[in-house]
Protein backbone atom coordinates (compact mmCIF):
# COMPACT_ATOMS: atom_id res chain seq x y z
CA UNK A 1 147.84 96.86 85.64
CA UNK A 2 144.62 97.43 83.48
CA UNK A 3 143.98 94.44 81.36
CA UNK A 4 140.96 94.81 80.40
CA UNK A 5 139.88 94.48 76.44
CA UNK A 6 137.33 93.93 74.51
CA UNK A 7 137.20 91.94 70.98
CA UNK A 8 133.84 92.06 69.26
CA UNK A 9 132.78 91.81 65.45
CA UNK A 10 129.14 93.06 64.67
CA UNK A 11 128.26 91.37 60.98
CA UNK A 12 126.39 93.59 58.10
CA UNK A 13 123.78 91.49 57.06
CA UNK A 14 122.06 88.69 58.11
CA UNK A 15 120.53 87.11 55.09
CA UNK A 16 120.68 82.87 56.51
CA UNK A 17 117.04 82.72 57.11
CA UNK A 18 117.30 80.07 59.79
CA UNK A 19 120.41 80.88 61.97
CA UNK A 20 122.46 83.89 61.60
CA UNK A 21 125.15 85.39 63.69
CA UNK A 22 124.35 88.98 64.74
CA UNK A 23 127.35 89.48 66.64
CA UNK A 24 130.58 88.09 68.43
CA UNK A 25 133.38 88.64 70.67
CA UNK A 26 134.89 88.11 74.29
CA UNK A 27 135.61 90.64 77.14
CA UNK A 28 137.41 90.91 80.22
CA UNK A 29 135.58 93.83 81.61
CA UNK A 30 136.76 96.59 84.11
CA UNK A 31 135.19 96.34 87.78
CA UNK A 32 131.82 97.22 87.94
CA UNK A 33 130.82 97.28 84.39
CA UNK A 34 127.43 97.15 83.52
CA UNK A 35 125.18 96.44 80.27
CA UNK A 36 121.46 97.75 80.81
CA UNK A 37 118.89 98.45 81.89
CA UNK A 38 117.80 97.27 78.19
CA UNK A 39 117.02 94.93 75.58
CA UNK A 40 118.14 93.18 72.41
CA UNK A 41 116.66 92.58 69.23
CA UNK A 42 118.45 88.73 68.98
CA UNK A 43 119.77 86.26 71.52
CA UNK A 44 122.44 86.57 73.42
CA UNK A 45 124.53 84.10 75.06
CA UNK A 46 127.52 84.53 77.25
CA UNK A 47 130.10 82.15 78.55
CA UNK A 48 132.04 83.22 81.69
CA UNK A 49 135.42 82.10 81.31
CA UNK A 50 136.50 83.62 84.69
CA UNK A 51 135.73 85.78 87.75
CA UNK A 52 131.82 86.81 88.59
CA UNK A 53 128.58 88.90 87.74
CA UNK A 54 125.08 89.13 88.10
CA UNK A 55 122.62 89.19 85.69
CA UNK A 56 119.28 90.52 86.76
CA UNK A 57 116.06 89.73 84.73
CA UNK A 58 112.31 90.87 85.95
CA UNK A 59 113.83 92.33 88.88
CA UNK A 60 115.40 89.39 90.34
CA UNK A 61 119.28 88.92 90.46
CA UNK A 62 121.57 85.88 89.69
CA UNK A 63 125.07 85.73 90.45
CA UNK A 64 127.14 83.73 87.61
CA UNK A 65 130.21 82.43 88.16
CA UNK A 66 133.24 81.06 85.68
CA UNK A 67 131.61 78.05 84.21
CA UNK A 68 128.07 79.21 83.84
CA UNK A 69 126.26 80.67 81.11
CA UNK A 70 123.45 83.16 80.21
CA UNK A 71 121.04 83.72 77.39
CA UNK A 72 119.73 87.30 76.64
CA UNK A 73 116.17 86.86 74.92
CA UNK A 74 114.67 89.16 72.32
CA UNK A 75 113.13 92.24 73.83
CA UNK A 76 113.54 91.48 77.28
CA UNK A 77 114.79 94.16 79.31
CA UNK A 78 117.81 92.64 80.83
CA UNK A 79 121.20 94.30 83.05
CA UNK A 80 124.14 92.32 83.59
CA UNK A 81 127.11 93.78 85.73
CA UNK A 82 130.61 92.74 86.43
CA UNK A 83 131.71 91.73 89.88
CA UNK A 84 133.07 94.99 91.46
CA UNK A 85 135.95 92.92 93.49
CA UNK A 86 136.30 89.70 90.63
CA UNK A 87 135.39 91.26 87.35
CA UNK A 88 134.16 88.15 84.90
CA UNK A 89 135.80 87.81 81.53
CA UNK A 90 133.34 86.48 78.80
CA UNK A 91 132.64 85.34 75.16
CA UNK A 92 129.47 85.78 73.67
CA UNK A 93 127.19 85.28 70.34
CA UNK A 94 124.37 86.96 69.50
CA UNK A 95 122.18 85.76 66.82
CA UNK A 96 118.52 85.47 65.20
CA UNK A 97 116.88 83.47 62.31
CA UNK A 98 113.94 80.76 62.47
CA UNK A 99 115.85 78.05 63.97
CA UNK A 100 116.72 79.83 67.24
CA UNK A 101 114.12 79.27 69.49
CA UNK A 102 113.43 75.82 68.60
CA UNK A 103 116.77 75.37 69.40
CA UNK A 104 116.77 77.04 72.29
CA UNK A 105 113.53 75.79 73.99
CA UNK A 106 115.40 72.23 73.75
CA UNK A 107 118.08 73.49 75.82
CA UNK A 108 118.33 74.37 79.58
CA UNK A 109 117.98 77.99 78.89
CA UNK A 110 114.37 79.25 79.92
CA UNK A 111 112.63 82.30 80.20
CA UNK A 112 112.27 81.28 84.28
CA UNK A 113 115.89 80.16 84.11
CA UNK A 114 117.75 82.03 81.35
CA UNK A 115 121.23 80.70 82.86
CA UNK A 116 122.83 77.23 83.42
CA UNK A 117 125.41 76.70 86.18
CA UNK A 118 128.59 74.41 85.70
CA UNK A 119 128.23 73.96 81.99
CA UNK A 120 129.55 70.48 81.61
CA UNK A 121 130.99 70.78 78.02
CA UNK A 122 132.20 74.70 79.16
CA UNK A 123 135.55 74.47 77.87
CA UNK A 124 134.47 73.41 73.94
CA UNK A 125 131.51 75.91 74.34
CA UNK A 126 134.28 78.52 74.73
CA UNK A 127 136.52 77.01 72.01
CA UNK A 128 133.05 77.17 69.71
CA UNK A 129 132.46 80.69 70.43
CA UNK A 130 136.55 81.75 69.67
CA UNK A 131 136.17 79.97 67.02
CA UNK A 132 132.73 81.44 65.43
CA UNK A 133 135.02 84.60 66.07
CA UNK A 134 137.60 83.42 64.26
CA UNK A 135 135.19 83.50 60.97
CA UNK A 136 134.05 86.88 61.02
CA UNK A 137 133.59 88.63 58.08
CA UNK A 138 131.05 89.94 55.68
CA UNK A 139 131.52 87.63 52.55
CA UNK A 140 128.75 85.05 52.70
CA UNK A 141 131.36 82.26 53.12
CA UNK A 142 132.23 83.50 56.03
CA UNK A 143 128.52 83.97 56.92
CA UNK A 144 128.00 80.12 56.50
CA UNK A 145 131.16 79.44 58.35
CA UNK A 146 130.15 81.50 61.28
CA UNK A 147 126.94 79.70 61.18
CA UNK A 148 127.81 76.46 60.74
CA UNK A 149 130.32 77.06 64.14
CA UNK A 150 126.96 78.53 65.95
CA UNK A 151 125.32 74.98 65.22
CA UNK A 152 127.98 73.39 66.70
CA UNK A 153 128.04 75.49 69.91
CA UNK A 154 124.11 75.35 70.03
CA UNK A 155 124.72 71.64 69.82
CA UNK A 156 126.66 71.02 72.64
CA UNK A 157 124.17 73.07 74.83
CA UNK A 158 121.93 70.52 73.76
CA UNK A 159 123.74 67.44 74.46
CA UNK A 160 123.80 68.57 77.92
CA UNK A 161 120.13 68.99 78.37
CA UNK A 162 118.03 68.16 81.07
CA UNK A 163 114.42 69.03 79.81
CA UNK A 164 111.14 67.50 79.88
CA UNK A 165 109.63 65.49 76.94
CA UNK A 166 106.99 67.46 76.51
CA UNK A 167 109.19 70.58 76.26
CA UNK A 168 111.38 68.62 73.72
CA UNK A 169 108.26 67.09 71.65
CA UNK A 170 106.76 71.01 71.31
CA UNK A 171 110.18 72.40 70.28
CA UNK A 172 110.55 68.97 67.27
CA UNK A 173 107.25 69.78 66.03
CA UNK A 174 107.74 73.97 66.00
CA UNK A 175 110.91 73.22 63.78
CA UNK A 176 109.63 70.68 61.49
CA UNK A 177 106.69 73.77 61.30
CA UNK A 178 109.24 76.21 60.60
CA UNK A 179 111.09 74.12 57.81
CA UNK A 180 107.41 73.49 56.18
CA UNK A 181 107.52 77.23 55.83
CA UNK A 182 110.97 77.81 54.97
CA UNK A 183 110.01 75.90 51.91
CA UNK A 184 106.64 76.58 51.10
CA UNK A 185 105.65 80.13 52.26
CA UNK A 186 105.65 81.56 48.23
CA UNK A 187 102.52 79.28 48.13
CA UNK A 188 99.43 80.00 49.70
CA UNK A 189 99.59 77.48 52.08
CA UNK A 190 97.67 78.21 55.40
CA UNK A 191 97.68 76.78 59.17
CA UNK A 192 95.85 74.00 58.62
CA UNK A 193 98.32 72.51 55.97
CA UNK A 194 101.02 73.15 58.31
CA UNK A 195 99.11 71.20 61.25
CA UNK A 196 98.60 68.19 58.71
CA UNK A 197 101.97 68.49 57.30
CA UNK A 198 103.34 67.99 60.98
CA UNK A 199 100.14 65.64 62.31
CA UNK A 200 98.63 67.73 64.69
CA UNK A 201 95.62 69.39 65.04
CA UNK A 202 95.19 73.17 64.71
CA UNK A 203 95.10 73.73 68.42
CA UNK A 204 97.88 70.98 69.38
CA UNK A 205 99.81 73.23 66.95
CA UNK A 206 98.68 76.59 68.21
CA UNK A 207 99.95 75.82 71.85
CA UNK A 208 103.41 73.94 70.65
CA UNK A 209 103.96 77.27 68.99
CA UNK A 210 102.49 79.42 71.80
CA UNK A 211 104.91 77.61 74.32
CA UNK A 212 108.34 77.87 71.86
CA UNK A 213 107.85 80.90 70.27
CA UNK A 214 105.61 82.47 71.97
CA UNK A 215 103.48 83.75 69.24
CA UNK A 216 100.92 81.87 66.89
CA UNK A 217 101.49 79.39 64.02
CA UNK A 218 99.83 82.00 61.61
CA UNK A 219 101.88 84.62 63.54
CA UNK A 220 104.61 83.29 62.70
CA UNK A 221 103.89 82.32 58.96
CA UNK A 222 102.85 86.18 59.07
CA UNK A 223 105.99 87.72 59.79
CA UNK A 224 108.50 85.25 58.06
CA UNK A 225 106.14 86.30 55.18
CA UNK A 226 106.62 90.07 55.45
CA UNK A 227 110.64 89.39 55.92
CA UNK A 228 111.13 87.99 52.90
CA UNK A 229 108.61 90.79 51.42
CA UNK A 230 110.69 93.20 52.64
CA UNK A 231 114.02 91.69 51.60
CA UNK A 232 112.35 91.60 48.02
CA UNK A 233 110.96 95.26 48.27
CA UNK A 234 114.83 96.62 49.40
CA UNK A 235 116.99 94.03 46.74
CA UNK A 236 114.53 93.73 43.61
CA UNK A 237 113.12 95.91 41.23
CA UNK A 238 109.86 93.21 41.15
CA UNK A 239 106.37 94.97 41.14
CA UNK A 240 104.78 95.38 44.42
CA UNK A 241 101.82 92.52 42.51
CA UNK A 242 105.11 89.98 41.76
CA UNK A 243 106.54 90.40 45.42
CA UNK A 244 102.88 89.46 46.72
CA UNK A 245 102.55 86.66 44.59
CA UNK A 246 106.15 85.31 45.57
CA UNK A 247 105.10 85.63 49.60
CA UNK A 248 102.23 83.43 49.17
CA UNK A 249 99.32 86.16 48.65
CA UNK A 250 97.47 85.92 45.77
CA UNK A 251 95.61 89.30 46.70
CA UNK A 252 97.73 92.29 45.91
CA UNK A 253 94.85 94.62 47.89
CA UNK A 254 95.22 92.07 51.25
CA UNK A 255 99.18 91.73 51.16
CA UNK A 256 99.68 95.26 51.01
CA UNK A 257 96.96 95.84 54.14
CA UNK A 258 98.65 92.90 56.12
CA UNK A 259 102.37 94.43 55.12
CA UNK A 260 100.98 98.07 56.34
CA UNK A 261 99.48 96.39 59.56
CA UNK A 262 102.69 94.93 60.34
CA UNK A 263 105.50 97.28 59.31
CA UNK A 264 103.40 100.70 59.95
CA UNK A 265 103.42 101.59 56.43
CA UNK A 266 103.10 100.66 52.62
CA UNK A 267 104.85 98.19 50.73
CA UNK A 268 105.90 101.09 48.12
CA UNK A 269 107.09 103.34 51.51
CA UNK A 270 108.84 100.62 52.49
CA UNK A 271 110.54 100.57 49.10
CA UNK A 272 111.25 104.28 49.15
CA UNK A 273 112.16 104.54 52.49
CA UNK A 274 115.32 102.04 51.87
CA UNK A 275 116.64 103.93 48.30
CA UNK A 276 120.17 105.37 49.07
CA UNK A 277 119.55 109.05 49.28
CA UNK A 278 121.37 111.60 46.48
């Protein structure tokens, strides 16, 4: 009897700044099947609900069973492959926004370990992800439903925990960052006033952020930055002068070098490039 299927809901936009759901669903794949080689753009996480896999990840190979998990990180080149004999079934919830790897880095997910074994709480983790399935839709209620069930199943990931302080302290201090600039990066604020906001110095900083995200604290305030310049650029008919101003740069000549540098192109190609065509 084939019973395999696959449910999955992909959402339109993703407009939550700090946690958004890219995509959701569950699986009970065919024998054999196989994702990759190849990478995401978000996280990924899968719960197996039953049978077995592998997931391989800089050429080394893990074999899951039901009751583990595994995280997909952004642009990593990943392949994951059903059991040929014990195909798993899984659910899984892909998502991106500011809050994710803070999240994540207080969890027992790492880039050296991207999987957990025996996930104590595995049953609600699955209920969670049904559920965050359950909300799909486009509306933005449903987006802040679907969101608000993606806290709860980050959550539980984190009750579970097993990390180090110091792995905990660097992830606290990276999201009380990232909320400084959720609500102040329309100002010119700079690294140093997000080091004294938090209490650090500018290299205590620099390697909290180096060791969650992965990239720098100015980085960072960088590329939320040019996000939300972009999101202007496609959805309002502001001046290319007013969107600068609004991003934090008070130098219409340097915003629209730094927005070049980083998206390969001017702020008014940007623009043009995103206008419906005739």
């Amino acid at each position: 009897m084939n019973d395999q299927y696959k449910n999955s809901y992909k959402a339109d936009a993703k407009d939550l700044v700090s946690l958004s759901v890219y995509n959701v669903g569950c699986q009970r794949c065919d024998s054999g099947y196989q994702w990759g080689p190849g990478i995401r753009d978000h996280y990924l996480i899968h719960y197996i609900i039953s049978g077995q896999g592998s997931y391989t990840l800089n050429r080394k190979t893990h074999t899951l069973n039901a009751g583990d998990a595994f995280l997909v990180y952004p642009n990593t080149e990943v392949i994951y492959q059903a059991d040929v004999n014990d195909p798993w079934e899984y659910a899984w919830v892909g998502f991106t926004g500011s809050d994710a790897a803070a999240i994540l880095q207080a969890t027992d997910f790492s880039r050296e370990k991207p999987y957990i074994h025996a996930v104590p709480n595995g049953d609600e983790v699955k209920r969670q992800l049904l559920h965050i399935y359950d909300a799909r839709g486009n509306s933005f209620e449903h987006a802040v439903e679907m969101t608000g069930r993606l806290y709860t199943t980050l959550a539980l990931f984190l009750q579970s925990a097993k990390r180090k302080d110091t792995q905990l302290t660097a992830a606290a201090y990276v999201q009380k960052s990232v909320e400084y600039i959720n609500a102040n990066y329309s100002y010119p604020i700079t690294v140093e006033d997000i080091a004294g906001y938090v209490g650090l110095s500018r290299s205590h900083l620099f390697r909290s952020f180096e060791l969650v995200m992965q990239k720098s604290p100015k980085e960072y305030l960088t590329e939320f930055r040019m996000k939300q310049a972009c999101y202007l650029l496609e959805h309002s008919g502001l001046s290319i002068t007013a969107i600068a101003n609004s991003v934090g740069f008070d130098n219409g000549l340097y915003f629209s070098k730094t927005f070049r540098k980083n998206k390969g192109m001017s702020p008014k190609e940007y623009r043009s490039s995103k206008k419906p065509g005739p």
